[in-house]
Protein backbone atom coordinates (compact mmCIF):
# COMPACT_ATOMS: atom_id res chain seq x y z
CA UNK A 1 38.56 -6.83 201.14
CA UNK A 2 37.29 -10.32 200.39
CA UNK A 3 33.07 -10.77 199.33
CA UNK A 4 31.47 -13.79 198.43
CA UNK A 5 31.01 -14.33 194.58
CA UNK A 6 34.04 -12.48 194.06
CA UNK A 7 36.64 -13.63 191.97
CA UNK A 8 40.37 -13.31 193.10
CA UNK A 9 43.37 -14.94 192.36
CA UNK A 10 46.77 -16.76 194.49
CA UNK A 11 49.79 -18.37 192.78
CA UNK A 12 47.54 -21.57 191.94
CA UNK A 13 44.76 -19.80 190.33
CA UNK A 14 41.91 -18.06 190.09
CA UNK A 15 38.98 -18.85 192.80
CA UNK A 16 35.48 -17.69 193.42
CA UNK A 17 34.82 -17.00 197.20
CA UNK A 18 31.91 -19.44 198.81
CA UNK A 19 31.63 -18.35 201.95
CA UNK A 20 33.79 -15.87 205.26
CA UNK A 21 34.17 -17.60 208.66
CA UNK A 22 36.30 -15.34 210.95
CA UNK A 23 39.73 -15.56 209.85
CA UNK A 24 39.22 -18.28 207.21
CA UNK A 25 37.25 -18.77 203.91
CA UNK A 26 35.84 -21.37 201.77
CA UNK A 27 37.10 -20.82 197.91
CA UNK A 28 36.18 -22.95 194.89
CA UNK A 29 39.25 -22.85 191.92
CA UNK A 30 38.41 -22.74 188.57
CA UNK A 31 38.74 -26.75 188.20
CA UNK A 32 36.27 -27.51 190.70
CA UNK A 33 38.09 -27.78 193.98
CA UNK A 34 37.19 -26.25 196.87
CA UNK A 35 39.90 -24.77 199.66
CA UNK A 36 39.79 -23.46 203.19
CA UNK A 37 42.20 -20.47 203.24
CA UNK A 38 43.41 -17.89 205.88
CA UNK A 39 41.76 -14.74 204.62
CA UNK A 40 45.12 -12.43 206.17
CA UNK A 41 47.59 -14.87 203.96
CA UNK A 42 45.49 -14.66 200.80
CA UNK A 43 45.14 -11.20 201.25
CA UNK A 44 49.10 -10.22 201.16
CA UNK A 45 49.18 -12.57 197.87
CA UNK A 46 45.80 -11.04 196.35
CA UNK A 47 47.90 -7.63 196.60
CA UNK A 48 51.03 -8.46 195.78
CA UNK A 49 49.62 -10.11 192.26
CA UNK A 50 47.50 -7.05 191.87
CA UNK A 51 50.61 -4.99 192.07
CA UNK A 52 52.65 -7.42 189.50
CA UNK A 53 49.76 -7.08 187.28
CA UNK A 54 50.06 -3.30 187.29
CA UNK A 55 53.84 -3.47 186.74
CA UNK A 56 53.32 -5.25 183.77
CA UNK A 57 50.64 -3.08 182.90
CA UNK A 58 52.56 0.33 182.83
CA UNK A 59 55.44 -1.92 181.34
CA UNK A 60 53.09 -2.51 178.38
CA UNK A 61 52.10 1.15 178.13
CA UNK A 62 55.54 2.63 178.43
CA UNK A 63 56.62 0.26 175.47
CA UNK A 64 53.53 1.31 173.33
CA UNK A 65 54.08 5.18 174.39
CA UNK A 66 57.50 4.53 172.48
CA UNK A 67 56.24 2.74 169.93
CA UNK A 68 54.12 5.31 168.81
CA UNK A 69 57.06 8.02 169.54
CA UNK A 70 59.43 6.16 167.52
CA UNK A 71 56.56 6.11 164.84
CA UNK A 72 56.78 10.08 164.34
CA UNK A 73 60.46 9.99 165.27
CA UNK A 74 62.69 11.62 162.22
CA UNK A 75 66.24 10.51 161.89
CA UNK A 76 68.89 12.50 160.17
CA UNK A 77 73.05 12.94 160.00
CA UNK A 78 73.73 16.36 160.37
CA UNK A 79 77.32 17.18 158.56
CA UNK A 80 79.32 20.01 160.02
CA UNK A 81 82.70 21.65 159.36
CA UNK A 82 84.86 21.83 162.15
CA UNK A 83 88.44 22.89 161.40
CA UNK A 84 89.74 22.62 164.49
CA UNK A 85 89.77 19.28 166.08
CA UNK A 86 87.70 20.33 169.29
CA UNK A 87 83.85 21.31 170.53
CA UNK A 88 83.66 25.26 169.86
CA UNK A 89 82.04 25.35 166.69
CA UNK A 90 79.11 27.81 166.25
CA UNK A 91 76.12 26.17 168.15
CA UNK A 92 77.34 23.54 170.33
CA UNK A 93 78.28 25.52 173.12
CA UNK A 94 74.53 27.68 172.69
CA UNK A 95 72.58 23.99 172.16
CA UNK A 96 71.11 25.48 168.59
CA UNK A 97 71.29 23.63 165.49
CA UNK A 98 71.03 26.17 161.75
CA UNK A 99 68.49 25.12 159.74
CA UNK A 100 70.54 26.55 156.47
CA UNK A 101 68.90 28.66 154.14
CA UNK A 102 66.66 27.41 150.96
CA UNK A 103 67.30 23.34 153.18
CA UNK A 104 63.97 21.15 152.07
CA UNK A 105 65.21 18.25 153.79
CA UNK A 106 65.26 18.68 157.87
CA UNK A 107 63.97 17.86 160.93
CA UNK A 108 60.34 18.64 161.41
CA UNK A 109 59.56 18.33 165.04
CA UNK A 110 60.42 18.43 168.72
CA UNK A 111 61.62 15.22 169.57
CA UNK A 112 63.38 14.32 166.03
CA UNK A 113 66.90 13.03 166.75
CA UNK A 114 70.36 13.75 164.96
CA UNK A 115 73.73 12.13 164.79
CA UNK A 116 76.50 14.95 163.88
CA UNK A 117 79.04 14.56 161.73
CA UNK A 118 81.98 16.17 161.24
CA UNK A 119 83.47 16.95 157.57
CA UNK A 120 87.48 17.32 158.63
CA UNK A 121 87.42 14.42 161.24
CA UNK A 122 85.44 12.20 158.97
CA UNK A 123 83.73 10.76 162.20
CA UNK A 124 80.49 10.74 163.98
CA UNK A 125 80.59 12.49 166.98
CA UNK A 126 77.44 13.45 168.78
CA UNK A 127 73.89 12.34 169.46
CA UNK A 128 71.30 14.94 169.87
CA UNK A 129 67.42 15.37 170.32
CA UNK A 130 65.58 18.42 169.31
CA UNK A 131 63.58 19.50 171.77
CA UNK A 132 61.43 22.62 171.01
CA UNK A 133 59.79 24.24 168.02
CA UNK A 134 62.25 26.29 165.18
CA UNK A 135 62.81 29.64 166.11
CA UNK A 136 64.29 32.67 163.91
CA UNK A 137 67.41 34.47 165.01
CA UNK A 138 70.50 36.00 164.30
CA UNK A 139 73.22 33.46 163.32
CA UNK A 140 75.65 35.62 164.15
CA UNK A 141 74.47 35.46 168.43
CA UNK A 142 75.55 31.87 167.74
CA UNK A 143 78.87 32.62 166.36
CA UNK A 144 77.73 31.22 162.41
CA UNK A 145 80.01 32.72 159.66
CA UNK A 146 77.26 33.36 157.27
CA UNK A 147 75.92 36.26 155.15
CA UNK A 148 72.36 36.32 156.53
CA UNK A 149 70.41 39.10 158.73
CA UNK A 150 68.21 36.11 160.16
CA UNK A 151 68.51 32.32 160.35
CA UNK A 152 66.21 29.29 161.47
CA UNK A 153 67.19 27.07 164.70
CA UNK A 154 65.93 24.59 166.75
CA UNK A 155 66.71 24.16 170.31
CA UNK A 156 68.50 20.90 171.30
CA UNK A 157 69.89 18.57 174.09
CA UNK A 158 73.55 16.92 173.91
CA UNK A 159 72.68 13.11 174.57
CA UNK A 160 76.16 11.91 173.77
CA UNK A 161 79.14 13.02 172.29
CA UNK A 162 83.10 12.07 171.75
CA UNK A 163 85.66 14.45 173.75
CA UNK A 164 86.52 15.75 170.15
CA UNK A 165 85.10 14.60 166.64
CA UNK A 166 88.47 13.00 165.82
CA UNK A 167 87.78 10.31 168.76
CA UNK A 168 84.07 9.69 167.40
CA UNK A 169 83.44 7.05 164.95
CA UNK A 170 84.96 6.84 161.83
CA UNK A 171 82.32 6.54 158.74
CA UNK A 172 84.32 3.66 157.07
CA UNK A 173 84.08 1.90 160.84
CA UNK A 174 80.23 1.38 160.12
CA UNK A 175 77.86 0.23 157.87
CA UNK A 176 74.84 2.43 157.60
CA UNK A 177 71.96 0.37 156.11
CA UNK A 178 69.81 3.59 154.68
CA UNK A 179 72.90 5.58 153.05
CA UNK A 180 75.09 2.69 152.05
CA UNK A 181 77.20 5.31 150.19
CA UNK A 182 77.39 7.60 153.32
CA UNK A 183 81.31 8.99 152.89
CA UNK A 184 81.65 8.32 149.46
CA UNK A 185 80.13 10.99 148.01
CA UNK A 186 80.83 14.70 148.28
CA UNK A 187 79.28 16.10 151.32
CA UNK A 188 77.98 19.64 152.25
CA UNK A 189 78.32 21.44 155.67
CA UNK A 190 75.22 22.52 157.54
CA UNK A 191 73.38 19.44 155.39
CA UNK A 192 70.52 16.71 157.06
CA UNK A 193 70.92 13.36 155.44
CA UNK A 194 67.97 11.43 156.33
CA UNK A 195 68.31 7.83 157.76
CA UNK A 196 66.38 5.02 159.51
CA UNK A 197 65.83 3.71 163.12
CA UNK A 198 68.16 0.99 162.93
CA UNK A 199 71.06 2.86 161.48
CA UNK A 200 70.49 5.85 164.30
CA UNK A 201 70.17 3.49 166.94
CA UNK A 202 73.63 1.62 166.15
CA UNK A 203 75.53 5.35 165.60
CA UNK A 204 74.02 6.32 169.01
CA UNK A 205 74.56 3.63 171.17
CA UNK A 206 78.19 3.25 170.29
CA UNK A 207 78.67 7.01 170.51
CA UNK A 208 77.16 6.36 173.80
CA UNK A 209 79.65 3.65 174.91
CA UNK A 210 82.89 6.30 173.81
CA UNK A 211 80.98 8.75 176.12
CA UNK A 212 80.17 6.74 179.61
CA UNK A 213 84.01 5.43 178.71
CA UNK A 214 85.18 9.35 178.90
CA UNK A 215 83.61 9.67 182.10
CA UNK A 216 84.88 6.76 183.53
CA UNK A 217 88.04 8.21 182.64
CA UNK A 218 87.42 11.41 184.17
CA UNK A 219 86.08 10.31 187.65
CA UNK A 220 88.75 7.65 187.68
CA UNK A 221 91.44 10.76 187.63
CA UNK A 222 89.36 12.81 189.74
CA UNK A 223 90.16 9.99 192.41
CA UNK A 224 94.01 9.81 191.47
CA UNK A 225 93.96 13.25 192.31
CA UNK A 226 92.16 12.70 195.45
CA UNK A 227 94.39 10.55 196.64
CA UNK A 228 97.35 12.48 196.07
């Protein structure tokens, strides 16, 4: 793989190759000195640099790729009404959201991400991603209450939730930087509030947390009853 004049590298530095002999070869480093090395050792270093290089490389990428995605990334509370204290409201079961009727302010795009939020429980309790374009419907195939032959919805993925909203995370618990006022005010169900990064990031990783804790739970009575 080696040729004289090329350039490679080991864990001293980079080196120009001078000349091949058999199973050795005569390098020159960038300050100067020259170096017999085994051509099979420098080799398995040349590679294993090449493939630290392309770790970092795709490393690099994958945190631009989200960079930019977080750059078109909307953020929004979504408020819901949920009189009973449990996960059958219209929607969740069906993974729809309602895009309510005459709304200006909603998500725009696959990939937007919502925090729900539930009116009677006064608690966050669910993260979510949208993940394909709106779509029309009847609201009524999704069990929604409302006076309308058709209704708006996007499609969308459950990427955390509570067991029930009354376990999520109460409003006054946490200080939301972009809606300061968030719980104060009088709030509408079916409603997006808009919000930043930071603030979804903080709801969603300890709504996270209160789910991997819930599952611990469960598998750690799953092997109770196991062992029973």
């Amino acid at each position: 793989m080696f040729e004289v004049n090329g350039v490679y590298a080991n864990r001293r530095g980079k080196y120009t190759v001078l000349e091949l002999k058999g199973d050795k070869m005569r390098v020159r480093y960038d300050d100067g000195s020259d170096a017999e090395l085994r051509v099979e050792m420098q080799e398995r270093i040349w590679q294993n640099i090449a493939a630290e290089e392309e770790a970092k490389e795709a490393v690099r990428r994958a945190r631009e790729a989200k960079r930019r995605l977080s750059q078109n990334t909307s953020y929004f509370i979504k408020v819901i009404s949920i009189p009973a204290d449990d996960m059958t409201f219209p929607g969740w079961q069906e993974r729809v959201v309602l895009i309510p009727e005459g709304t200006t302010l909603f998500p725009q795009s696959s990939g937007d991400r919502l925090i729900y939020y539930s009116l009677e429980a006064h608690a966050f309790f669910a993260v979510v991603t949208i993940t394909g374009p709106i779509f029309v419907a009847n609201p009524k195939k999704y069990t929604f209450a409302i006076n309308q032959a058709e209704g708006e919805f996007y499609p969308v993925d459950i990427d955390a939730s509570a067991p029930k909203p009354s376990l999520g995370i109460y409003y006054d618990s946490i200080e939301l930087e972009s809606q300061p006022n968030f719980g104060k005010t009088s709030l509408t169900a079916e409603t997006f509030i808009q919000i930043n990064e930071d603030d979804f990031e903080l709801l969603a990783e300890a709504l996270t947390e209160i789910s991997e804790d819930d599952e611990l739970l469960d598998e750690d009575e799953i092997e109770e009853d196991e062992d029973e």
